[in-house]
PDB file of N, CA and C in Angstrom:
ATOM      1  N   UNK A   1      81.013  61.432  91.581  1.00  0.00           N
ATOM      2  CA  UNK A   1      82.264  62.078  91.197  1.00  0.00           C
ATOM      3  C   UNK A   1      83.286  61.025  90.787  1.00  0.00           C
ATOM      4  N   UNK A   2      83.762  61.134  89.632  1.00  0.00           N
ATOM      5  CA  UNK A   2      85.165  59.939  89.279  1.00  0.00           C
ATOM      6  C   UNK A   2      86.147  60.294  90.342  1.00  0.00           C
ATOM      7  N   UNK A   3      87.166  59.702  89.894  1.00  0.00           N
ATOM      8  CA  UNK A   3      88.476  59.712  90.780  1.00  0.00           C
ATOM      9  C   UNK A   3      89.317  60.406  90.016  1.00  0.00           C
ATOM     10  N   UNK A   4      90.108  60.997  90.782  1.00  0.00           N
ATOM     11  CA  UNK A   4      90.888  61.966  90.130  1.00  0.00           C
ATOM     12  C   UNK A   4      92.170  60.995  89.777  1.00  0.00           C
ATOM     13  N   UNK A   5      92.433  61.626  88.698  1.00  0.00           N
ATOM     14  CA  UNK A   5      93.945  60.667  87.636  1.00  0.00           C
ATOM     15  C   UNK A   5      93.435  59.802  86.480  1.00  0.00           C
ATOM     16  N   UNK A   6      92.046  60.258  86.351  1.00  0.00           N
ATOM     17  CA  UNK A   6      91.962  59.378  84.965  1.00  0.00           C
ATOM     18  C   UNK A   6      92.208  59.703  84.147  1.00  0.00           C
ATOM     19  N   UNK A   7      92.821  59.416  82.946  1.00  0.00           N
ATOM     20  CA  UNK A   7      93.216  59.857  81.542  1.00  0.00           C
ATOM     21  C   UNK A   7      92.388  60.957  80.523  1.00  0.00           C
ATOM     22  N   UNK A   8      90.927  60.782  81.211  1.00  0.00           N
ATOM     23  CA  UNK A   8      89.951  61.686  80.458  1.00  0.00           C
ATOM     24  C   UNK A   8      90.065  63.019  80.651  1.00  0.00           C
ATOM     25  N   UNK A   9      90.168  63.465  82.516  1.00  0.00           N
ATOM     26  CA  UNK A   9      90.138  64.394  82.707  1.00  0.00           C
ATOM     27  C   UNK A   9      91.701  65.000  82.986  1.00  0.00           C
ATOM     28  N   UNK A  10      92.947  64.558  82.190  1.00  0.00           N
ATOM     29  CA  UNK A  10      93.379  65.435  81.784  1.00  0.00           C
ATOM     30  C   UNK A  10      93.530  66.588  80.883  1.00  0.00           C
ATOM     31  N   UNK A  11      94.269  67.664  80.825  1.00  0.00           N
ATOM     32  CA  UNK A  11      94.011  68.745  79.759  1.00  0.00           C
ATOM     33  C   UNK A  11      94.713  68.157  78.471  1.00  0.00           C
ATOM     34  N   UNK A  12      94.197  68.429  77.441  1.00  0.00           N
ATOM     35  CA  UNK A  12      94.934  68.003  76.132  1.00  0.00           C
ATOM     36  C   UNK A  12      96.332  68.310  76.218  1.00  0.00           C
ATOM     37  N   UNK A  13      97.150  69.862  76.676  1.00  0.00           N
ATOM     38  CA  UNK A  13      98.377  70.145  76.389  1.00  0.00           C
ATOM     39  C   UNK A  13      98.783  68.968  77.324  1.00  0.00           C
ATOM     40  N   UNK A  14      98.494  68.814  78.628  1.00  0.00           N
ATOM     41  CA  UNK A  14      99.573  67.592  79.399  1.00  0.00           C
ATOM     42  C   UNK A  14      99.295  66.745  79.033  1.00  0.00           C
ATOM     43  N   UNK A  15      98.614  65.812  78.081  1.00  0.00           N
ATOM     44  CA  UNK A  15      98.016  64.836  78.108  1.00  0.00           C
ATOM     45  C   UNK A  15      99.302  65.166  77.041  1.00  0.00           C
ATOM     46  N   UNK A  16      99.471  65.007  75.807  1.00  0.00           N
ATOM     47  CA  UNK A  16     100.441  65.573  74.508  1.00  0.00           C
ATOM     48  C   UNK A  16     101.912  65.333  75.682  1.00  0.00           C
ATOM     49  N   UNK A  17     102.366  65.859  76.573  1.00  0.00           N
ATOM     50  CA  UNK A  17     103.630  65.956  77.032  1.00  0.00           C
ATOM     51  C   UNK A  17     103.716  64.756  77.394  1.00  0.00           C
ATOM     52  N   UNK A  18     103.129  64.480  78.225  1.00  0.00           N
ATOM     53  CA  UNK A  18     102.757  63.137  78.785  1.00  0.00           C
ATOM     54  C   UNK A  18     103.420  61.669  77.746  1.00  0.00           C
ATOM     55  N   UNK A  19     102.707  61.834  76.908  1.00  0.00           N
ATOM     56  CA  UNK A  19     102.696  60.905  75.695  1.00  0.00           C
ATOM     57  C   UNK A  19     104.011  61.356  75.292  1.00  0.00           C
ATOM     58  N   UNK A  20     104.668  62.193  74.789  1.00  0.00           N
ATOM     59  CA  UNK A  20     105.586  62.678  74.347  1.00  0.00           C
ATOM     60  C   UNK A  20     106.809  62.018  75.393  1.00  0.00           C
ATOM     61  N   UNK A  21     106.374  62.173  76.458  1.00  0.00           N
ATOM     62  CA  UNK A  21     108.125  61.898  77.292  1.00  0.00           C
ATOM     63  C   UNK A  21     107.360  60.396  77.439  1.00  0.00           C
ATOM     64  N   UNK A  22     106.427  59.657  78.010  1.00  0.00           N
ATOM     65  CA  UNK A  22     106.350  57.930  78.060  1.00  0.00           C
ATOM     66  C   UNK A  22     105.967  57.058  77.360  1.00  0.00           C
ATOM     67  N   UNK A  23     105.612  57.934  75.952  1.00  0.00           N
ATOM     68  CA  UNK A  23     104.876  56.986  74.880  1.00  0.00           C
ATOM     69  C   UNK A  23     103.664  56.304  75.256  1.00  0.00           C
ATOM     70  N   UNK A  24     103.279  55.665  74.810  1.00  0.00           N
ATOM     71  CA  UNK A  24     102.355  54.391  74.622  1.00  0.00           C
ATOM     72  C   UNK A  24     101.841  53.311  75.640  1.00  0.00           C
ATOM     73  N   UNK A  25     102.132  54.005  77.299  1.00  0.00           N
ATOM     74  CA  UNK A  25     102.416  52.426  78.126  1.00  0.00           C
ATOM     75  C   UNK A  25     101.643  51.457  78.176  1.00  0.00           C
ATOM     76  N   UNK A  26     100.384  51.767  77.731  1.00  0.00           N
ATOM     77  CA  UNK A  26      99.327  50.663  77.679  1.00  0.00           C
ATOM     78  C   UNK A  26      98.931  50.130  76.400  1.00  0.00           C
ATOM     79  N   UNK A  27      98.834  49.083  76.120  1.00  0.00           N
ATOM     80  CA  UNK A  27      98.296  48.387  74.701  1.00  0.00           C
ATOM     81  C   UNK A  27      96.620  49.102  74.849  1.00  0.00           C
ATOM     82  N   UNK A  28      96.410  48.886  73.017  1.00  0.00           N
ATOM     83  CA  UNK A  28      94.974  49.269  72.471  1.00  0.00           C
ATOM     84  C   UNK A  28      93.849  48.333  73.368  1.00  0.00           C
ATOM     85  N   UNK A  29      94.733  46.787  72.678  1.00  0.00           N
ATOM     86  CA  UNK A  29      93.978  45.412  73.361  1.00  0.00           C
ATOM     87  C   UNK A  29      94.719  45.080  73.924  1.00  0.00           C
ATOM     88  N   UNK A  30      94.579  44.167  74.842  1.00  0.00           N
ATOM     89  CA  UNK A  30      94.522  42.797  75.230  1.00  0.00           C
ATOM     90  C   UNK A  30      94.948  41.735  74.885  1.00  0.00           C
ATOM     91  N   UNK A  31      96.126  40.633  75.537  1.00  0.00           N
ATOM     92  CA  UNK A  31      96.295  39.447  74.672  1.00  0.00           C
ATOM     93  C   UNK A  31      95.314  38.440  74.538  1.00  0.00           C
ATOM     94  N   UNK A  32      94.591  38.172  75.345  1.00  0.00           N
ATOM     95  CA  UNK A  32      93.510  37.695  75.119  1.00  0.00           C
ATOM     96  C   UNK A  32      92.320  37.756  73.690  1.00  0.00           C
ATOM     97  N   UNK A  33      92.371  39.358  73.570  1.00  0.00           N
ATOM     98  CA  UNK A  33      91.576  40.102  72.669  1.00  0.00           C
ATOM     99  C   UNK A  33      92.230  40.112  71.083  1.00  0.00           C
ATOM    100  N   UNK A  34      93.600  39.872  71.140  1.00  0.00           N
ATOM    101  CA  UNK A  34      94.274  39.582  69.639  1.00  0.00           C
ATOM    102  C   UNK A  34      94.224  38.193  69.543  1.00  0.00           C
ATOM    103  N   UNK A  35      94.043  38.103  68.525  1.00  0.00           N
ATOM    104  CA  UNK A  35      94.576  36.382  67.946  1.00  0.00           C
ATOM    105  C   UNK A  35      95.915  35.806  68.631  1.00  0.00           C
ATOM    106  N   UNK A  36      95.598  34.844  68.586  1.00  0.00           N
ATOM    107  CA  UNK A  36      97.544  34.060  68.991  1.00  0.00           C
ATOM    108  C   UNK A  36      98.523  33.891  67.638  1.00  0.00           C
ATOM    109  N   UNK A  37      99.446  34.312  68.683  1.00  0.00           N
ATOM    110  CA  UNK A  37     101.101  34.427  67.936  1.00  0.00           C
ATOM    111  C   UNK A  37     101.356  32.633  67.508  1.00  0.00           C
ATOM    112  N   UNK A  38     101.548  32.361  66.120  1.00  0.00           N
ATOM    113  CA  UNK A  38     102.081  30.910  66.409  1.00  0.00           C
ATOM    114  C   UNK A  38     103.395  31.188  66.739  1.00  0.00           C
ATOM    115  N   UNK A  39     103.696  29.798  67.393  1.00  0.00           N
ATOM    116  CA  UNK A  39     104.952  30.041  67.648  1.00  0.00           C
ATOM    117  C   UNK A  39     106.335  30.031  66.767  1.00  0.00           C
ATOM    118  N   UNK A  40     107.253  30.658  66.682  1.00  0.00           N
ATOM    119  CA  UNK A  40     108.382  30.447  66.097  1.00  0.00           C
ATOM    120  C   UNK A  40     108.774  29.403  65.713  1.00  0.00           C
ATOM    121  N   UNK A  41     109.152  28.378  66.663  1.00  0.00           N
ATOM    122  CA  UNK A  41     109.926  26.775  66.917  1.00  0.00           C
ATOM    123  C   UNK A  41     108.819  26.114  67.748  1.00  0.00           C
ATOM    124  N   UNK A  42     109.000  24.748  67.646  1.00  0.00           N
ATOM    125  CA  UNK A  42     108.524  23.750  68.360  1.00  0.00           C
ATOM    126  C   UNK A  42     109.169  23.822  69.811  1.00  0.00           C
ATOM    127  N   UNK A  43     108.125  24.001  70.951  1.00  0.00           N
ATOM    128  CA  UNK A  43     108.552  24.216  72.086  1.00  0.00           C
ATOM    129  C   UNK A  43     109.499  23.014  73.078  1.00  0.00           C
ATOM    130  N   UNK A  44     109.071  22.090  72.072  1.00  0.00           N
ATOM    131  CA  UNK A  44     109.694  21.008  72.696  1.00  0.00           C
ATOM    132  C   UNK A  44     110.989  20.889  71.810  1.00  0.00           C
ATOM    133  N   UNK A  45     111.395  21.577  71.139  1.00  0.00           N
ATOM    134  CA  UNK A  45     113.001  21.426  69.934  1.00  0.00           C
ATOM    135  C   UNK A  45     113.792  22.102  71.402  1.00  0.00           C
ATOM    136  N   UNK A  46     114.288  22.521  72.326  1.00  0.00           N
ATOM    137  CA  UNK A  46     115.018  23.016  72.790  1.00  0.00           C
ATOM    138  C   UNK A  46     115.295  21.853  73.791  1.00  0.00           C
ATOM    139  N   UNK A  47     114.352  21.308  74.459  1.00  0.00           N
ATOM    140  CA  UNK A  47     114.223  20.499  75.380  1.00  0.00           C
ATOM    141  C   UNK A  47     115.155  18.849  74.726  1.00  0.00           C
ATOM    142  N   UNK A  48     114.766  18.597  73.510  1.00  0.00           N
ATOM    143  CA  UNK A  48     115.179  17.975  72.949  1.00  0.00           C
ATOM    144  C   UNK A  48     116.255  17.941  72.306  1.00  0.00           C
ATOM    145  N   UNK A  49     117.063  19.268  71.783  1.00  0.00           N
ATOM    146  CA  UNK A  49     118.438  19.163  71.650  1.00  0.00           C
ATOM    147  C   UNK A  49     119.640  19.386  72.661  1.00  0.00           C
ATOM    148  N   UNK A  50     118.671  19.489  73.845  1.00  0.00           N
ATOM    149  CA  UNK A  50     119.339  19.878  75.375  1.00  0.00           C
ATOM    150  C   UNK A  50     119.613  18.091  75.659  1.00  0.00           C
ATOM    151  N   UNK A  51     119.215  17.600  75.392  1.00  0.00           N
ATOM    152  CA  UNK A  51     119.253  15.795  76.030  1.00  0.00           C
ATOM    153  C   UNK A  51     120.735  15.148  75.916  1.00  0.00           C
ATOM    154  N   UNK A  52     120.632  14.712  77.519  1.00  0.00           N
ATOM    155  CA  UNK A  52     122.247  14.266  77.067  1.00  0.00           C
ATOM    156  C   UNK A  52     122.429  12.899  76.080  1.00  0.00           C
ATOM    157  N   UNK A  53     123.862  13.230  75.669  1.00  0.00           N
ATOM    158  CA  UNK A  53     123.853  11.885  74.388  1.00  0.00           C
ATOM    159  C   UNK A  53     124.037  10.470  74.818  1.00  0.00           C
ATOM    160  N   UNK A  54     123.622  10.024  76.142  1.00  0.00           N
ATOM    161  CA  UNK A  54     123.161   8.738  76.225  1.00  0.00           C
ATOM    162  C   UNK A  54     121.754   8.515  76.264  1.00  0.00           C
ATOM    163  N   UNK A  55     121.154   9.543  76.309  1.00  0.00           N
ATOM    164  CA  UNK A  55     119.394   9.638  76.084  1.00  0.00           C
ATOM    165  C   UNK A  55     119.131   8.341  75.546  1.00  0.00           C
ATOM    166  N   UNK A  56     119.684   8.849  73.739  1.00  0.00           N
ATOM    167  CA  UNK A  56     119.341   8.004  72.666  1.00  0.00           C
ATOM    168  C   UNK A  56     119.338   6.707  72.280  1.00  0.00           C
ATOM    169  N   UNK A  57     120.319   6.010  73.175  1.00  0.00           N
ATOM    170  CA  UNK A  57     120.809   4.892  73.876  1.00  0.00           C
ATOM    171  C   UNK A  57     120.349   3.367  74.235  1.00  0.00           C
ATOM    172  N   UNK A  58     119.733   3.043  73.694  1.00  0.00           N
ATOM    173  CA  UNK A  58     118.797   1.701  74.514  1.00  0.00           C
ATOM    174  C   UNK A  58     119.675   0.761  75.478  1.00  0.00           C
ATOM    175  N   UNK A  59     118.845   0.516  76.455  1.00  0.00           N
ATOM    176  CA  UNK A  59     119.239  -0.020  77.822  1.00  0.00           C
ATOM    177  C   UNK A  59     119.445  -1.909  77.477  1.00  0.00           C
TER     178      UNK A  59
END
């Protein structure tokens, strides 16, 4: 016997309401399962315009 609350064995009309009032809560895939996002910016540009201005400085 499954467990009761799985998505299958709901009835189509609640299943429709359902969706209707919470949308979508689960992705198709996986991030794993999609390709990777490149990134926007260089992760290290933030770190680097954060540096205080004697950083640059030689000792």
């Amino acid at each position: 016997m499954e467990p009761a609350g799985r998505p299958g064995e709901l009835p189509e009309e609640l299943r429709r309401r359902l969706d209707a009032v919470f949308g979508d809560v689960l992705p198709s895939t996986t991030s794993d399962e999609r390709e990777p996002e490149a990134p926007e910016r260089d992760p290290d540009a933030d770190l680097l315009a954060d540096r205080p201005p004697h950083h640059d400085r030689g000792a």
